[in-house]
Structure formats: structure tokens, C-alpha cells
PDB file of N, CA and C in Angstrom:
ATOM      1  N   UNK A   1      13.186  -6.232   6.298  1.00  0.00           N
ATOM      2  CA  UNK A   1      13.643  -7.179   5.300  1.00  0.00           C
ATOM      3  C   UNK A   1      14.937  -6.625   4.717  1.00  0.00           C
ATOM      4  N   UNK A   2      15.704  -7.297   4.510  1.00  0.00           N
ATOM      5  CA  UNK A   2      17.277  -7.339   3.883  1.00  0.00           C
ATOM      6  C   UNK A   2      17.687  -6.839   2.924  1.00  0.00           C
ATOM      7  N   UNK A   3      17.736  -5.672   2.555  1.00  0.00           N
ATOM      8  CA  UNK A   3      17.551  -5.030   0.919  1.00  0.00           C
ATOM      9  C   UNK A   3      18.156  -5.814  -0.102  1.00  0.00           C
ATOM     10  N   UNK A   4      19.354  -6.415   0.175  1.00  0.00           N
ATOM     11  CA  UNK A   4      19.539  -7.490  -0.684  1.00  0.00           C
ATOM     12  C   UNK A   4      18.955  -8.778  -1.248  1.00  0.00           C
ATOM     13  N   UNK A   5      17.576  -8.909  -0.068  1.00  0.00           N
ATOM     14  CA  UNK A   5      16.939  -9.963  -0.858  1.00  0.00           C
ATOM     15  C   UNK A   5      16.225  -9.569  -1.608  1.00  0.00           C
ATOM     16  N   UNK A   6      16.101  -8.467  -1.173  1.00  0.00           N
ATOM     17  CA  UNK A   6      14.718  -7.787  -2.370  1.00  0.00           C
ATOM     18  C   UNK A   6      15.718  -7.749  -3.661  1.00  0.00           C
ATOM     19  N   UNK A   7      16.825  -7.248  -3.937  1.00  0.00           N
ATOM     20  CA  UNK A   7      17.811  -7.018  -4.954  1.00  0.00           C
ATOM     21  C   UNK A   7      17.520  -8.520  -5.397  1.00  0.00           C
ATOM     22  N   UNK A   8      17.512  -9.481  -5.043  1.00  0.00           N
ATOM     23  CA  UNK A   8      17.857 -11.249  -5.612  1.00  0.00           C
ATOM     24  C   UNK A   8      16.239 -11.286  -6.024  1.00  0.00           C
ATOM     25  N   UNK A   9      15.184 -11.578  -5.326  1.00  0.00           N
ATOM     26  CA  UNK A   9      13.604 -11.803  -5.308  1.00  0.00           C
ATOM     27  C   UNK A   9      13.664 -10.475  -7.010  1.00  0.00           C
ATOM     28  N   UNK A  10      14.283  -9.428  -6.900  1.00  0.00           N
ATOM     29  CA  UNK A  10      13.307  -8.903  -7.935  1.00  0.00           C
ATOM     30  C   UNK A  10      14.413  -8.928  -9.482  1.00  0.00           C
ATOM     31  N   UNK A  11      15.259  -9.490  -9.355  1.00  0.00           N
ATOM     32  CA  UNK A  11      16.395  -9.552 -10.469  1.00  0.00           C
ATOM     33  C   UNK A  11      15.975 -11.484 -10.778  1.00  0.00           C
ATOM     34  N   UNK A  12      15.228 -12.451 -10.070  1.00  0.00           N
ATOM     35  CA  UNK A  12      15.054 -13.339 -10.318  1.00  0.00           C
ATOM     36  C   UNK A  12      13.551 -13.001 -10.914  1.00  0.00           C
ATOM     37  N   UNK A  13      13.029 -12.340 -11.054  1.00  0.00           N
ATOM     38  CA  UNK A  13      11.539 -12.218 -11.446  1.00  0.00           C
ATOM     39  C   UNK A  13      11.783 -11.122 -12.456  1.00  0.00           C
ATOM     40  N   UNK A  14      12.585 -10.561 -12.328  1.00  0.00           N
ATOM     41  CA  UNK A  14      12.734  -9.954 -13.617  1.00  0.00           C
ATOM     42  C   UNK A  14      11.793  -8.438 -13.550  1.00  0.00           C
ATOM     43  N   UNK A  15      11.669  -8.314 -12.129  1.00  0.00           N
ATOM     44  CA  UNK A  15      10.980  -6.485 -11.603  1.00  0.00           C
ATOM     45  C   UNK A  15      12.473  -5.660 -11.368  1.00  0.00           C
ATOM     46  N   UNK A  16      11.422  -4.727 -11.058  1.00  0.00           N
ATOM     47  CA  UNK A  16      12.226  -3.454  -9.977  1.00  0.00           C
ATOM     48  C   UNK A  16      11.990  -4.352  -8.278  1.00  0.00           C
ATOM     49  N   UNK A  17      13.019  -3.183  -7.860  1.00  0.00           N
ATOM     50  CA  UNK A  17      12.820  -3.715  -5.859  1.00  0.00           C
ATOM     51  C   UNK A  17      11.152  -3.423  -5.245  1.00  0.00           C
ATOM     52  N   UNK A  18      10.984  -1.596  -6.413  1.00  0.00           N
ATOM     53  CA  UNK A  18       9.962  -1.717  -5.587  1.00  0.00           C
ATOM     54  C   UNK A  18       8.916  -2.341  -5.776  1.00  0.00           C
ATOM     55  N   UNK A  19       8.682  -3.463  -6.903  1.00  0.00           N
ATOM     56  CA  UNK A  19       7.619  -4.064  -6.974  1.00  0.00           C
ATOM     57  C   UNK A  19       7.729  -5.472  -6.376  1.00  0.00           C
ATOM     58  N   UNK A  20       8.535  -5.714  -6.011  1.00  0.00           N
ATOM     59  CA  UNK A  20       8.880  -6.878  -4.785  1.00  0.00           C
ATOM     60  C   UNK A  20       8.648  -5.908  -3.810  1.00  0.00           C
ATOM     61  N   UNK A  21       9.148  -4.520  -3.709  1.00  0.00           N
ATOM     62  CA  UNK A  21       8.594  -4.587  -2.169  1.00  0.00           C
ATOM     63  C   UNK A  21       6.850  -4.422  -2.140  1.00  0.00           C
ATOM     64  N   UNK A  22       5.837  -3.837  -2.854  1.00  0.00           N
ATOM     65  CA  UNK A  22       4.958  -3.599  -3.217  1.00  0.00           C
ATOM     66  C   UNK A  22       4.004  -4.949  -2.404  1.00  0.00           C
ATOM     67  N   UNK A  23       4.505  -5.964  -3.493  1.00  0.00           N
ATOM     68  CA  UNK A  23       3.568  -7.088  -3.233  1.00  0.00           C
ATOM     69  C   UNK A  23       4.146  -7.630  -2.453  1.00  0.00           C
ATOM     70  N   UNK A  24       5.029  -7.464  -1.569  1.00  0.00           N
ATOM     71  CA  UNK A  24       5.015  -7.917   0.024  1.00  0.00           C
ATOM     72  C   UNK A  24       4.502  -7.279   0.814  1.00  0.00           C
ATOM     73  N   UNK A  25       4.647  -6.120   0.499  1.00  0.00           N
ATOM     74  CA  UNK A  25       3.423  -5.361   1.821  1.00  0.00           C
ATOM     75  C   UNK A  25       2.331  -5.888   1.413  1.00  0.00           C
ATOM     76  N   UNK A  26       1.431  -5.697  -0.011  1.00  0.00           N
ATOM     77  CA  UNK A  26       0.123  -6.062   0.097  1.00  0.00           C
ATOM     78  C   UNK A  26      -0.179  -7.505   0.591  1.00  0.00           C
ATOM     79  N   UNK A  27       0.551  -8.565   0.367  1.00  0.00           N
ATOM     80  CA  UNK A  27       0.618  -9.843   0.553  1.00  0.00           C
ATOM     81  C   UNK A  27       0.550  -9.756   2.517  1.00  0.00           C
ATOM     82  N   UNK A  28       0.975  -9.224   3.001  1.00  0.00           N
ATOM     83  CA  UNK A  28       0.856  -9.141   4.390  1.00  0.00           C
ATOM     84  C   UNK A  28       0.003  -8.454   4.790  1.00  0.00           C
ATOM     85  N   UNK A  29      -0.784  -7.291   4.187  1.00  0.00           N
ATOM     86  CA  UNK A  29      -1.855  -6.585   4.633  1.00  0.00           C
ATOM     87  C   UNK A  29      -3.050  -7.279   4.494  1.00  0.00           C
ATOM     88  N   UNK A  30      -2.706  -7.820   3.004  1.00  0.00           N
ATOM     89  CA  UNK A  30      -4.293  -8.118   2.586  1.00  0.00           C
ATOM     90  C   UNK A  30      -4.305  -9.589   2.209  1.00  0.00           C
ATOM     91  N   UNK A  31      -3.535 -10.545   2.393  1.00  0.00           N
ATOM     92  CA  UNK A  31      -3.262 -11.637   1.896  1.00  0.00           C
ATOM     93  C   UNK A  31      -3.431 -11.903   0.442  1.00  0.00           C
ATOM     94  N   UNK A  32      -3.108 -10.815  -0.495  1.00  0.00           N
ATOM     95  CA  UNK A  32      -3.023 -10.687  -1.353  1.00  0.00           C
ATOM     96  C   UNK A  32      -1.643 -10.192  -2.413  1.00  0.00           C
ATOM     97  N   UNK A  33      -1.497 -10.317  -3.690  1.00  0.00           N
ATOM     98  CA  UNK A  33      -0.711  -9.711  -4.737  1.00  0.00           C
ATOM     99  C   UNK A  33      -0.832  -8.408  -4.690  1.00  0.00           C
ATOM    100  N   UNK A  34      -2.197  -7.549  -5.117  1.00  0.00           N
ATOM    101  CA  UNK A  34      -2.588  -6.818  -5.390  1.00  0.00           C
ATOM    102  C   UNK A  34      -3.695  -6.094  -4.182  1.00  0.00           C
ATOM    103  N   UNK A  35      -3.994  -4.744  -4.462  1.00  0.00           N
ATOM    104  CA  UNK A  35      -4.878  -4.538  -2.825  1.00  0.00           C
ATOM    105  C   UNK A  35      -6.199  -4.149  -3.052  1.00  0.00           C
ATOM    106  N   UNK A  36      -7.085  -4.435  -1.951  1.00  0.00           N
ATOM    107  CA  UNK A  36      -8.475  -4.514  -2.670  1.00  0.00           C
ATOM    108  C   UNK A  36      -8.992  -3.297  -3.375  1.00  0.00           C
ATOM    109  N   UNK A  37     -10.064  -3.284  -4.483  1.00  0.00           N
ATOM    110  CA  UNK A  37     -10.503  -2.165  -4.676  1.00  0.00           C
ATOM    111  C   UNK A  37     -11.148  -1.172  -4.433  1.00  0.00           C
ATOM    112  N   UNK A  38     -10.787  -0.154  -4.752  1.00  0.00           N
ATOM    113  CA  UNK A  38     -11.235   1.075  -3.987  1.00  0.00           C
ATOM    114  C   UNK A  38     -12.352   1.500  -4.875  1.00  0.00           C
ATOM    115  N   UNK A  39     -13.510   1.282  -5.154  1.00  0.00           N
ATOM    116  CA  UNK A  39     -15.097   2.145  -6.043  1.00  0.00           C
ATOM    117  C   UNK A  39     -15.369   3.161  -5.943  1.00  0.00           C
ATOM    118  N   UNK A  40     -15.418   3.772  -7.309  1.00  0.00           N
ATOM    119  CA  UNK A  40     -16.001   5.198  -7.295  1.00  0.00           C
ATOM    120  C   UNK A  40     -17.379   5.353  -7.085  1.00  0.00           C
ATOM    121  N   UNK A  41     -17.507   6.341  -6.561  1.00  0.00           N
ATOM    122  CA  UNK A  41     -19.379   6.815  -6.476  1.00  0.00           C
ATOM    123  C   UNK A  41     -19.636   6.159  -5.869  1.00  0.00           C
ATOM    124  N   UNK A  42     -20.985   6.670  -5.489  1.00  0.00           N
ATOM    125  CA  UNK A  42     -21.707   6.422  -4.268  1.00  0.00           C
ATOM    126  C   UNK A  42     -22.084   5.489  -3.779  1.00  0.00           C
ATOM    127  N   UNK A  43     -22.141   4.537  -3.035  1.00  0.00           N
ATOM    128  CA  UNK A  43     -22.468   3.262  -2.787  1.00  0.00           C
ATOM    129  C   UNK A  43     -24.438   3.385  -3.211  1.00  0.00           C
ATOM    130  N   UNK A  44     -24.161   1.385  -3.271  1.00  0.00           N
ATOM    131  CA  UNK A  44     -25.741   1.481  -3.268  1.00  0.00           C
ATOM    132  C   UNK A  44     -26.458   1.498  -1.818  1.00  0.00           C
ATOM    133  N   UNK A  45     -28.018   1.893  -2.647  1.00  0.00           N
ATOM    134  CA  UNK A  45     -28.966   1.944  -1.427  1.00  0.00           C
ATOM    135  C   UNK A  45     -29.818   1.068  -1.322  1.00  0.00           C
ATOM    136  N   UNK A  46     -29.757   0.429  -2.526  1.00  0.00           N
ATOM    137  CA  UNK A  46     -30.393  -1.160  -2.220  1.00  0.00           C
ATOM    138  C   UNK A  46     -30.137  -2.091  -2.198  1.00  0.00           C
ATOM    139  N   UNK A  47     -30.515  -2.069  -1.285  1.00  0.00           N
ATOM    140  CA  UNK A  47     -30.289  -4.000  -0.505  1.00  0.00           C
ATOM    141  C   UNK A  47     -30.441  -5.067  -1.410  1.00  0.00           C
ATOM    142  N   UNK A  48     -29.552  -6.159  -1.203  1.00  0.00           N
ATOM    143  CA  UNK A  48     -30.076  -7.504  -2.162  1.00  0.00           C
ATOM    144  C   UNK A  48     -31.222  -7.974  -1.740  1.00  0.00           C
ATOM    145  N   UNK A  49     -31.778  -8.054  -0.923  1.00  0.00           N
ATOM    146  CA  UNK A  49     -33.499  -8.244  -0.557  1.00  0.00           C
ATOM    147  C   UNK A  49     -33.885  -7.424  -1.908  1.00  0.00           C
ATOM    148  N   UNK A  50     -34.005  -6.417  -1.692  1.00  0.00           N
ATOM    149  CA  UNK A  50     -35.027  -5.638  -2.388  1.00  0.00           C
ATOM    150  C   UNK A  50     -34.337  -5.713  -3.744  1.00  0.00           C
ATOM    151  N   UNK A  51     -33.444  -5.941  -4.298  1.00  0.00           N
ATOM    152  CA  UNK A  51     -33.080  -5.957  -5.751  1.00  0.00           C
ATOM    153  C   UNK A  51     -34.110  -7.350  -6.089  1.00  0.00           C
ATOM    154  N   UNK A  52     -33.962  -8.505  -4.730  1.00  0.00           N
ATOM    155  CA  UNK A  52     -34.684  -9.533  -5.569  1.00  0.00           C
ATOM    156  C   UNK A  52     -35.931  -9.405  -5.289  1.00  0.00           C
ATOM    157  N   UNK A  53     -36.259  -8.384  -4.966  1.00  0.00           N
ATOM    158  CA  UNK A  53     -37.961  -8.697  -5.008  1.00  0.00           C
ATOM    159  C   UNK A  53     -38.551  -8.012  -5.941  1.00  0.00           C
ATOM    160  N   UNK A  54     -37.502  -6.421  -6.138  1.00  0.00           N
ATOM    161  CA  UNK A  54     -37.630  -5.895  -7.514  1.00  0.00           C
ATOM    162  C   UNK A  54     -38.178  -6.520  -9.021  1.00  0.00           C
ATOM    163  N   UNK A  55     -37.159  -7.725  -8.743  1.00  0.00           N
ATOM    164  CA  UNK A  55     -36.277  -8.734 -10.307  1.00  0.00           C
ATOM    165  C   UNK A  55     -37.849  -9.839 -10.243  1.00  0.00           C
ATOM    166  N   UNK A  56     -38.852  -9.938  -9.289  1.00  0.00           N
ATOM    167  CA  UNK A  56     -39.731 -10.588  -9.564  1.00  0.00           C
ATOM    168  C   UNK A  56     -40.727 -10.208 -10.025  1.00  0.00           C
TER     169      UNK A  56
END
């Protein structure tokens, strides 16, 4: 991409370049603005089955 458009895209939005360039990469990685989240700790070990049979 054209460094000058990034110069126009982020002086019309009122950023820096690199946050035009930012959310064009994520926008092409992830079809997103922003990139998915990353969770701390340990995942769970229970299943939504068993949470709902728990919850009954």
C-alpha cells in the first residue's frame, strides 16, 4: 500500500499512519477493526452439556 495513502486515510480521520496501518492489517486478517481476544488462564473443562445439567 502507498504510504501516501495511509498519510491522506489517517490525516482525514484524524490518527497516526500507524493506526491506519493497524486496522488494515487486522481488517484483512480477521475481518475485523480490532483483533480477536487473547484470555488469560486456563481454559475451561466444562462442557456446555454439563454446565446445563449442572444449572438443573
Amino acid at each position: 500500500m502507498a504510504p501516501y495513502l495511509h498519510q491522506s486515510m489517517a490525516r482525514d480521520a484524524g490518527c497516526s499512519e500507524r493506526t491506519v496501518t493497524h486496522i488494515r492489517r487486522n481488517l484483512r486478517l480477521f475481518g475485523s477493526a480490532s483483533p480477536p481476544l487473547i484470555r488469560a488462564g486456563r481454559p475451561r473443562s466444562i462442557t456446555p452439556s454439563m454446565l446445563d445439567v449442572l444449572s438443573h
